[in-house]
C-alpha atoms as a PDB file:
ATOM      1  CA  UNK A   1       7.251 -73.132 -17.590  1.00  0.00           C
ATOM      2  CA  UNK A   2       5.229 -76.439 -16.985  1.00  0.00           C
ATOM      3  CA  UNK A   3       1.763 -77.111 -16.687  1.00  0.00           C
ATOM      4  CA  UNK A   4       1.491 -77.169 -12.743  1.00  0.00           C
ATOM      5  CA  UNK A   5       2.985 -73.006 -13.160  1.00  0.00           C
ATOM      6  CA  UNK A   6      -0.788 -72.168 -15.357  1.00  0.00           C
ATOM      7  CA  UNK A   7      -3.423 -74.961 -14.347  1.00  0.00           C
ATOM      8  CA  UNK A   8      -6.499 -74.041 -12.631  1.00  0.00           C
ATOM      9  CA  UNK A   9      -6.922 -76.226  -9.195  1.00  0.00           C
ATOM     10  CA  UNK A  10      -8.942 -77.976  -7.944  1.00  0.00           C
ATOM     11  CA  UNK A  11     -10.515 -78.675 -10.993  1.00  0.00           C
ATOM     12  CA  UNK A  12     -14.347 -78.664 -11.320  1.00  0.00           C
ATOM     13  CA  UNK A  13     -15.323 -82.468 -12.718  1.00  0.00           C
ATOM     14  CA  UNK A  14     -18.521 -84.189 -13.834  1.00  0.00           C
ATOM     15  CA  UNK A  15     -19.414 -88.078 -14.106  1.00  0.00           C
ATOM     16  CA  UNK A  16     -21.379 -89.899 -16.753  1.00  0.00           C
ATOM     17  CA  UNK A  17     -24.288 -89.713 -14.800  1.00  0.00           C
ATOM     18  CA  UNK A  18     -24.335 -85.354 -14.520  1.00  0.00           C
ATOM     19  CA  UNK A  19     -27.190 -84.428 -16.667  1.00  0.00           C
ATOM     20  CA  UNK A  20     -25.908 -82.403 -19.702  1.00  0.00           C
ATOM     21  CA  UNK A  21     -28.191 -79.964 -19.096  1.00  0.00           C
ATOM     22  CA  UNK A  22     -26.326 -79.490 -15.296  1.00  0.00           C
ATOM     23  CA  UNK A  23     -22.487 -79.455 -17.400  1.00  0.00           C
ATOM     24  CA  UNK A  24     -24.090 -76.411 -19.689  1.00  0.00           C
ATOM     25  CA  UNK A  25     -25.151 -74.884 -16.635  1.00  0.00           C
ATOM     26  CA  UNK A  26     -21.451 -75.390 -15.179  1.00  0.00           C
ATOM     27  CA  UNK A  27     -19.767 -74.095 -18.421  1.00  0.00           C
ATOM     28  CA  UNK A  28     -21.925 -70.872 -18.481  1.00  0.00           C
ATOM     29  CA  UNK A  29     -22.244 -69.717 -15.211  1.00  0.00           C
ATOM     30  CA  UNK A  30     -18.530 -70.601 -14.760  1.00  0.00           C
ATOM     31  CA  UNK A  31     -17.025 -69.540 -17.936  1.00  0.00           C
ATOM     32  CA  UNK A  32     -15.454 -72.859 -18.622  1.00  0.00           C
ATOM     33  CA  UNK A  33     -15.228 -74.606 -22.056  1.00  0.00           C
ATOM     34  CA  UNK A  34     -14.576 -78.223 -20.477  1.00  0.00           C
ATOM     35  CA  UNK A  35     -15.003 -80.406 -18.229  1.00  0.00           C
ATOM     36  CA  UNK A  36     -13.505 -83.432 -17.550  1.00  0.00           C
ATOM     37  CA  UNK A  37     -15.535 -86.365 -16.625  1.00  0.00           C
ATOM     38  CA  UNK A  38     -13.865 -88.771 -13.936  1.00  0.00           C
ATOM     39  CA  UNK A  39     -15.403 -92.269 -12.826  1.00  0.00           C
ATOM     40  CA  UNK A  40     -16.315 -93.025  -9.059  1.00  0.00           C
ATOM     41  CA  UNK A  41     -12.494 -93.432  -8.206  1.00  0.00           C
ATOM     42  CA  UNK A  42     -11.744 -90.020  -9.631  1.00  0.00           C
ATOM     43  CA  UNK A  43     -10.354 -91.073 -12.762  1.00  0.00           C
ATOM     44  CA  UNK A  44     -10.566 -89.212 -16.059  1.00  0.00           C
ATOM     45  CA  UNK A  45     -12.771 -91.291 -18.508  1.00  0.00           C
ATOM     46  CA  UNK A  46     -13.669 -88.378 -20.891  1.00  0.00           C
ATOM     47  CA  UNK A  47     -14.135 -84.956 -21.312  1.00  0.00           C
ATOM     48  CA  UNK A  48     -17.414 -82.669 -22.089  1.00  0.00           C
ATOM     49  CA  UNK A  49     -17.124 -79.573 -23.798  1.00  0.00           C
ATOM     50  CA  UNK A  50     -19.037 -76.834 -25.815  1.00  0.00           C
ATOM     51  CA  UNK A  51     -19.389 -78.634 -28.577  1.00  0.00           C
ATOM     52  CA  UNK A  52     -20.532 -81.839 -26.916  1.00  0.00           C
ATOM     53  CA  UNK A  53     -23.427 -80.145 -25.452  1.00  0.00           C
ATOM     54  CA  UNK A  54     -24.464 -78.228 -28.312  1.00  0.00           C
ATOM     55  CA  UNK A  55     -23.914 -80.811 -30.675  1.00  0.00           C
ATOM     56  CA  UNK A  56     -27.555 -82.045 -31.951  1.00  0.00           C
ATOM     57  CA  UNK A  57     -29.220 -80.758 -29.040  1.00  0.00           C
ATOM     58  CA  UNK A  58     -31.104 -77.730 -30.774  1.00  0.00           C
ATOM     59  CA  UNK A  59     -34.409 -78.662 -31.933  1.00  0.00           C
ATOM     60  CA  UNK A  60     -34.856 -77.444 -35.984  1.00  0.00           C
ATOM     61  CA  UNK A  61     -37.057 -74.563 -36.965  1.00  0.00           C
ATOM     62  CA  UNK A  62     -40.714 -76.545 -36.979  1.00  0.00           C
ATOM     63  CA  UNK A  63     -41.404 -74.075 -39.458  1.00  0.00           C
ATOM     64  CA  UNK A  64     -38.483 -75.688 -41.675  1.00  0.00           C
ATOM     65  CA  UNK A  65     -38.829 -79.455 -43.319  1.00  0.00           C
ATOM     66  CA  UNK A  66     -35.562 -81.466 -42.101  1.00  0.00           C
ATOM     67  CA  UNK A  67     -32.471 -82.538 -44.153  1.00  0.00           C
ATOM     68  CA  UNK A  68     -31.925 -85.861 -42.382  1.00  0.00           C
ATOM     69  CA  UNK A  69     -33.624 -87.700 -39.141  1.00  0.00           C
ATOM     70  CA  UNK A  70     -33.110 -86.152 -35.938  1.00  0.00           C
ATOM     71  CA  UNK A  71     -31.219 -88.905 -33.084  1.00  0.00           C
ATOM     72  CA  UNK A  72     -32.768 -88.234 -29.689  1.00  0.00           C
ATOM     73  CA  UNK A  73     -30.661 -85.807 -28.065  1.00  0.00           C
ATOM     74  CA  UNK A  74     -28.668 -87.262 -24.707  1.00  0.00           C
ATOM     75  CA  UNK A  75     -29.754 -86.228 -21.201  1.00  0.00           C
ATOM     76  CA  UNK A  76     -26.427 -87.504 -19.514  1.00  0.00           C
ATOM     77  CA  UNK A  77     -23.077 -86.538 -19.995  1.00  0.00           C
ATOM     78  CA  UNK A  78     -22.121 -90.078 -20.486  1.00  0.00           C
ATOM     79  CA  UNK A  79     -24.147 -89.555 -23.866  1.00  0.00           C
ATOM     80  CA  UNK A  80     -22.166 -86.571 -25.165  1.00  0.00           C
ATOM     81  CA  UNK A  81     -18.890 -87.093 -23.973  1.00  0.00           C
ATOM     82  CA  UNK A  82     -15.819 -87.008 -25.932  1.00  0.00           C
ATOM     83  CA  UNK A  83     -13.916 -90.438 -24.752  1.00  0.00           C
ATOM     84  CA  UNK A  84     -11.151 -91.651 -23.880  1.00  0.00           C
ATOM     85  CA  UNK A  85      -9.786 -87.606 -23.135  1.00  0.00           C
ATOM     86  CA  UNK A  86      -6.295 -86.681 -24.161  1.00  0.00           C
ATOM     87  CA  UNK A  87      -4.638 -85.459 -20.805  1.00  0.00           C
ATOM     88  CA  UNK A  88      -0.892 -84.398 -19.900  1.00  0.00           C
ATOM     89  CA  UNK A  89       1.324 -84.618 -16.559  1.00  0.00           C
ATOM     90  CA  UNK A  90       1.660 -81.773 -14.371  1.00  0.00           C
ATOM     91  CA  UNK A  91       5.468 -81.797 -15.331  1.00  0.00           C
ATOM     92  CA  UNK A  92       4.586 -80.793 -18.742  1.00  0.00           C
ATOM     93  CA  UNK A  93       6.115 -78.338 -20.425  1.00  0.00           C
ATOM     94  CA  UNK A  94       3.625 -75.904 -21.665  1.00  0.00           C
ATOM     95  CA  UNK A  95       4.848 -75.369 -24.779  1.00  0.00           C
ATOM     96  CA  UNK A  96       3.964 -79.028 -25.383  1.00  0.00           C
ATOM     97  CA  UNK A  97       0.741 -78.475 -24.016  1.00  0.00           C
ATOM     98  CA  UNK A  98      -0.418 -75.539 -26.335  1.00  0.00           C
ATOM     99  CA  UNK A  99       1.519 -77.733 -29.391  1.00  0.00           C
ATOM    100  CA  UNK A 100      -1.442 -80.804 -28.215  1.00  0.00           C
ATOM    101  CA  UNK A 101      -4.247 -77.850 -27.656  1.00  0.00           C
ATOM    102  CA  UNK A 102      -3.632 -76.481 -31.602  1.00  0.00           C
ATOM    103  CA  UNK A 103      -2.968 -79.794 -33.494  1.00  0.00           C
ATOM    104  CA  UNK A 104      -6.208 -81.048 -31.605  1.00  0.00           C
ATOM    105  CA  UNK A 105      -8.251 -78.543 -31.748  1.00  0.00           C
ATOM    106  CA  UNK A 106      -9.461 -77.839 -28.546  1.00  0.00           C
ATOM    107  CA  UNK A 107      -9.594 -75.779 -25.968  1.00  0.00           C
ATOM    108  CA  UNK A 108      -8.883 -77.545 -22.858  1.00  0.00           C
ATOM    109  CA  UNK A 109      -5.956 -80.068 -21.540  1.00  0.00           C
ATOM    110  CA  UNK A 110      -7.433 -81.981 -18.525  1.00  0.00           C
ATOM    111  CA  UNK A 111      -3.446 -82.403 -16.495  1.00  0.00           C
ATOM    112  CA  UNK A 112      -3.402 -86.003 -14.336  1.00  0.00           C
ATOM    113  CA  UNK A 113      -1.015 -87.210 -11.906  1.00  0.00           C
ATOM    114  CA  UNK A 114      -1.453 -91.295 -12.982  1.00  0.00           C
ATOM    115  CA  UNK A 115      -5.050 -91.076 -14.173  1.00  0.00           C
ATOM    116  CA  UNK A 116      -6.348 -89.009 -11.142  1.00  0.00           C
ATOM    117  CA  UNK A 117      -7.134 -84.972 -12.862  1.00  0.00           C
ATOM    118  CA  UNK A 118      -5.417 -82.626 -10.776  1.00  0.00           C
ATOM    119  CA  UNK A 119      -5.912 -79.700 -12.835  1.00  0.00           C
ATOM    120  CA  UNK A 120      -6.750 -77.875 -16.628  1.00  0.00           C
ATOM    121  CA  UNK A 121      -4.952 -75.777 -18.809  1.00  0.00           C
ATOM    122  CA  UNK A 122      -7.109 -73.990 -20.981  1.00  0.00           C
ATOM    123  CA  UNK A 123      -6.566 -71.752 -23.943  1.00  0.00           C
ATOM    124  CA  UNK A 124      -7.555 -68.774 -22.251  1.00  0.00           C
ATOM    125  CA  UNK A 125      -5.137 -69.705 -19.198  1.00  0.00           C
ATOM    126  CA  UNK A 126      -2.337 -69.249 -21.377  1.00  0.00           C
ATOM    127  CA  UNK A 127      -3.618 -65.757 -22.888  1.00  0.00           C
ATOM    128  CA  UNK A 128      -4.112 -64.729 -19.782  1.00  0.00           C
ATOM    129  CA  UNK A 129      -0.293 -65.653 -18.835  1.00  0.00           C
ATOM    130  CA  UNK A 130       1.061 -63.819 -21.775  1.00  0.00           C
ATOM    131  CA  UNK A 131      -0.961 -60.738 -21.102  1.00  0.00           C
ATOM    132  CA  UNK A 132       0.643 -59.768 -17.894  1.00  0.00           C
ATOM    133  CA  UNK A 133       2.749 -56.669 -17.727  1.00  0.00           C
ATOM    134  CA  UNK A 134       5.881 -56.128 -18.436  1.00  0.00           C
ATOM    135  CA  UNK A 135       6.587 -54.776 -14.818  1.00  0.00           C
ATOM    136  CA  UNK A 136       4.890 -57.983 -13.503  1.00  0.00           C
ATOM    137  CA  UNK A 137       6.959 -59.901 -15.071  1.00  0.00           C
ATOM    138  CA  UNK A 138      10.467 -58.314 -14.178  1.00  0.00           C
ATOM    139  CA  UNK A 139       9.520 -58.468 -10.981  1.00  0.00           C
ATOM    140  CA  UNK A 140       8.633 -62.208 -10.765  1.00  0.00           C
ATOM    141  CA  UNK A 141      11.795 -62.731 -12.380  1.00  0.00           C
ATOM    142  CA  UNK A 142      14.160 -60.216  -9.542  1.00  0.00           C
ATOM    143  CA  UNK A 143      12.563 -62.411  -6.992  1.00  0.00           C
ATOM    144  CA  UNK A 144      13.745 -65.779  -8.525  1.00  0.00           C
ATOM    145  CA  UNK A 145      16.707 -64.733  -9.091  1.00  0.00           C
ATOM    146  CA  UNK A 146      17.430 -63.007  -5.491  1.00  0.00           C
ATOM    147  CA  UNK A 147      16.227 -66.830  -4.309  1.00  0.00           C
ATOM    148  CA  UNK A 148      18.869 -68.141  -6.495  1.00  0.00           C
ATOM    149  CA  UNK A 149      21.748 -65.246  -5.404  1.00  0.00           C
ATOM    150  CA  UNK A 150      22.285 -61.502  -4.380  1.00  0.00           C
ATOM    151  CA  UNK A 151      19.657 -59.174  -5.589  1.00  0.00           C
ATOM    152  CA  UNK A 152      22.012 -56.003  -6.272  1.00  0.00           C
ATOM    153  CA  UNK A 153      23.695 -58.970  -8.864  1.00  0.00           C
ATOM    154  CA  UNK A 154      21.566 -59.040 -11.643  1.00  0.00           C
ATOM    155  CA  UNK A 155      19.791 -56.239 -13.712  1.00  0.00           C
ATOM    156  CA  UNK A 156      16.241 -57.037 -15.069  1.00  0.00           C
ATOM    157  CA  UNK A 157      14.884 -55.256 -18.204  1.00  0.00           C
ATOM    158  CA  UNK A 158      11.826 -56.665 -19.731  1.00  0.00           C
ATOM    159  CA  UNK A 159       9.940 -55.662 -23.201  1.00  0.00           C
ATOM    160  CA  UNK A 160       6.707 -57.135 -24.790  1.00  0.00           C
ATOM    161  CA  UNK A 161       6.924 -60.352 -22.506  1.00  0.00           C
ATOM    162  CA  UNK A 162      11.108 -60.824 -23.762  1.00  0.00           C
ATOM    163  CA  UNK A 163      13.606 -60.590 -20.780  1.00  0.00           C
ATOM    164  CA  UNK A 164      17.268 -59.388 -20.909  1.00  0.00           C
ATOM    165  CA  UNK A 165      19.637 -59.782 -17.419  1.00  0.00           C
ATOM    166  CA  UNK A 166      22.556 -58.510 -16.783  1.00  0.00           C
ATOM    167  CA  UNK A 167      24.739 -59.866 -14.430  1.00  0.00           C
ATOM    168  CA  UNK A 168      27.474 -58.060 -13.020  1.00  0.00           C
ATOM    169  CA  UNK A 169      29.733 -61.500 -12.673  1.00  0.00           C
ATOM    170  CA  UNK A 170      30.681 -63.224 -15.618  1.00  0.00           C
ATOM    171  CA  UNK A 171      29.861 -66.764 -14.922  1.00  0.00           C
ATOM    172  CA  UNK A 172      28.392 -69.624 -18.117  1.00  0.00           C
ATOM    173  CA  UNK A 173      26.567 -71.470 -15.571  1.00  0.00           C
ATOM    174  CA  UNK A 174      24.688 -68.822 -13.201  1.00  0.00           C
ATOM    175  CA  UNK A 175      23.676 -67.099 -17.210  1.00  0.00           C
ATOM    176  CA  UNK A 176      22.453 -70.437 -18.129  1.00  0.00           C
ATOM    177  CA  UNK A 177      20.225 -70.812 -14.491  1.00  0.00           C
ATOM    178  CA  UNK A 178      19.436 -66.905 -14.882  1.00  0.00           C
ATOM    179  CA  UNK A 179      17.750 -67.653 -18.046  1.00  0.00           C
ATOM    180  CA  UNK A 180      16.047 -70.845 -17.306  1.00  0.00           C
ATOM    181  CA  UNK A 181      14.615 -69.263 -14.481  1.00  0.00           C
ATOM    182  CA  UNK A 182      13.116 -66.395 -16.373  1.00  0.00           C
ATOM    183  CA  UNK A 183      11.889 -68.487 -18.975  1.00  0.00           C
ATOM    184  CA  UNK A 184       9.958 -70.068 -16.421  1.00  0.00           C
ATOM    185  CA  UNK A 185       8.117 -67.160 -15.349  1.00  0.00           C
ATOM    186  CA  UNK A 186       3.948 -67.228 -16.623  1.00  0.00           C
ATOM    187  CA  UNK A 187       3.996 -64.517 -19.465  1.00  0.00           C
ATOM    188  CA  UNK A 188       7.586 -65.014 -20.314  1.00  0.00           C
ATOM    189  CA  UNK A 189       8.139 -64.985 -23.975  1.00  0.00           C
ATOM    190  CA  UNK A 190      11.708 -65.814 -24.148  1.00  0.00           C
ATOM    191  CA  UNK A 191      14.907 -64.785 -21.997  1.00  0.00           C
ATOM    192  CA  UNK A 192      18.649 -64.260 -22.175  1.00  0.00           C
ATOM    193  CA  UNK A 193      21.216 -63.292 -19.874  1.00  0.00           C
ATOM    194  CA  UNK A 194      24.772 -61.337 -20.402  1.00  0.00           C
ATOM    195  CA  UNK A 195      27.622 -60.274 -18.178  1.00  0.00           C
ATOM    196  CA  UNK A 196      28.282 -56.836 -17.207  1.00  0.00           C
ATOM    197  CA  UNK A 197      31.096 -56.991 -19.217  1.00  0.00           C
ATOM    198  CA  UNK A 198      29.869 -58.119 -22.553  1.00  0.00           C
ATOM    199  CA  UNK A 199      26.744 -55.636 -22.296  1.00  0.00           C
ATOM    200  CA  UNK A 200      29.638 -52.793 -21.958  1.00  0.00           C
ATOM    201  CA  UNK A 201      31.499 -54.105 -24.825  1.00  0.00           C
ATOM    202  CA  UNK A 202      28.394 -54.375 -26.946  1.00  0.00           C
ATOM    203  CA  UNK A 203      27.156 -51.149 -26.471  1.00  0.00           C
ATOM    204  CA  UNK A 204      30.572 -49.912 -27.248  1.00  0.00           C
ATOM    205  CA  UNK A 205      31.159 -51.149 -30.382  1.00  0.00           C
ATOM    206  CA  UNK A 206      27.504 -50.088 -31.291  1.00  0.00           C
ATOM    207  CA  UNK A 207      28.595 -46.229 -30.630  1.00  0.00           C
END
């Protein structure tokens, strides 16, 4: 599965001259928890999130003496951003892509074609992916595989997001397609395919 299979487009952007106060507005009446921020040619230059915006931009309790100075807060997202933005390729697989969201720490991957955002994959994108149903999922993969060859060929059988096929032929190279074609299925945990043959032998020797 790669990033262009789970990334929400078009992409809502801001530039360094959107007010923060318009980006929190974006991020809570959208449900976002990013942004990126691309120059005047469309470019990704940064990235605003949740914790941009809230970051020293809540006045202390009056009522409470301060630890430490308070910095004037910024009015622009150009003064909160987080920049340069990490960002990934539309080819990406996204099992890389939620590797980079975990060992950053954040919540959001701005995806770019050259420097130019074409889309996001977010955390929740991918939850959202591995919640589908079981039934959803067989059937995504029956209709990749009946693009690939004849439908009555393969059996489908899918539990918890894992995806066993059977094929009634007994052929290394259409198993090996078969399974790379389920495994690129949204929701897919994992995926392997047997012949008709070897399923009937298994089950055999298991009664």
């Amino acid at each position: 599965m790669r990033a262009r299979d789970l990334m929400t487009s078009p992409v809502v952007t801001v530039t360094p001259a959107t007010s923060a106060k318009e980006a929190a507005a974006l991020l809570a009446e959208r449900h976002f928890t990013a942004l990126p921020v691309v120059d005047e040619d469309d470019r990704l230059i940064g990235i605003v999130t949740e914790a941009d915006l809230i970051r020293d931009r809540v006045p202390r309790d009056a009522r409470r003496p301060a630890t430490r100075p308070r910095e004037a807060p910024g009015t622009t997202v150009g003064a909160v951003m987080t920049t340069p933005a990490t960002a990934m390729g539309a080819n990406t697989d996204v099992a890389d892509v939620c590797r980079a969201l975990l060992d950053a720490h954040i919540r959001a991957m701005p995806i770019v074609d050259g420097a130019t955002v074409v889309g996001i994959v977010t955390r929740r994108d991918v939850v959202k992916a591995l919640a589908r149903k079981d039934e959803q999922l067989a059937a995504d993969v029956r209709h990749r595989l009946e693009n690939y060859g004849d439908r009555h060929r393969w059996t489908v059988r899918v539990h918890d997001g894992k995806v066993h096929i059977t094929d009634t032929f007994d052929d290394e190279t259409d198993r090996h397609v078969a399974t790379v074609l389920a495994r690129s299925v949204p929701g897919v945990i994992d995926a392997e395919t047997t012949s008709e043959a070897a399923s009937e032998n298994t089950e055999g020797i298991l009664r």
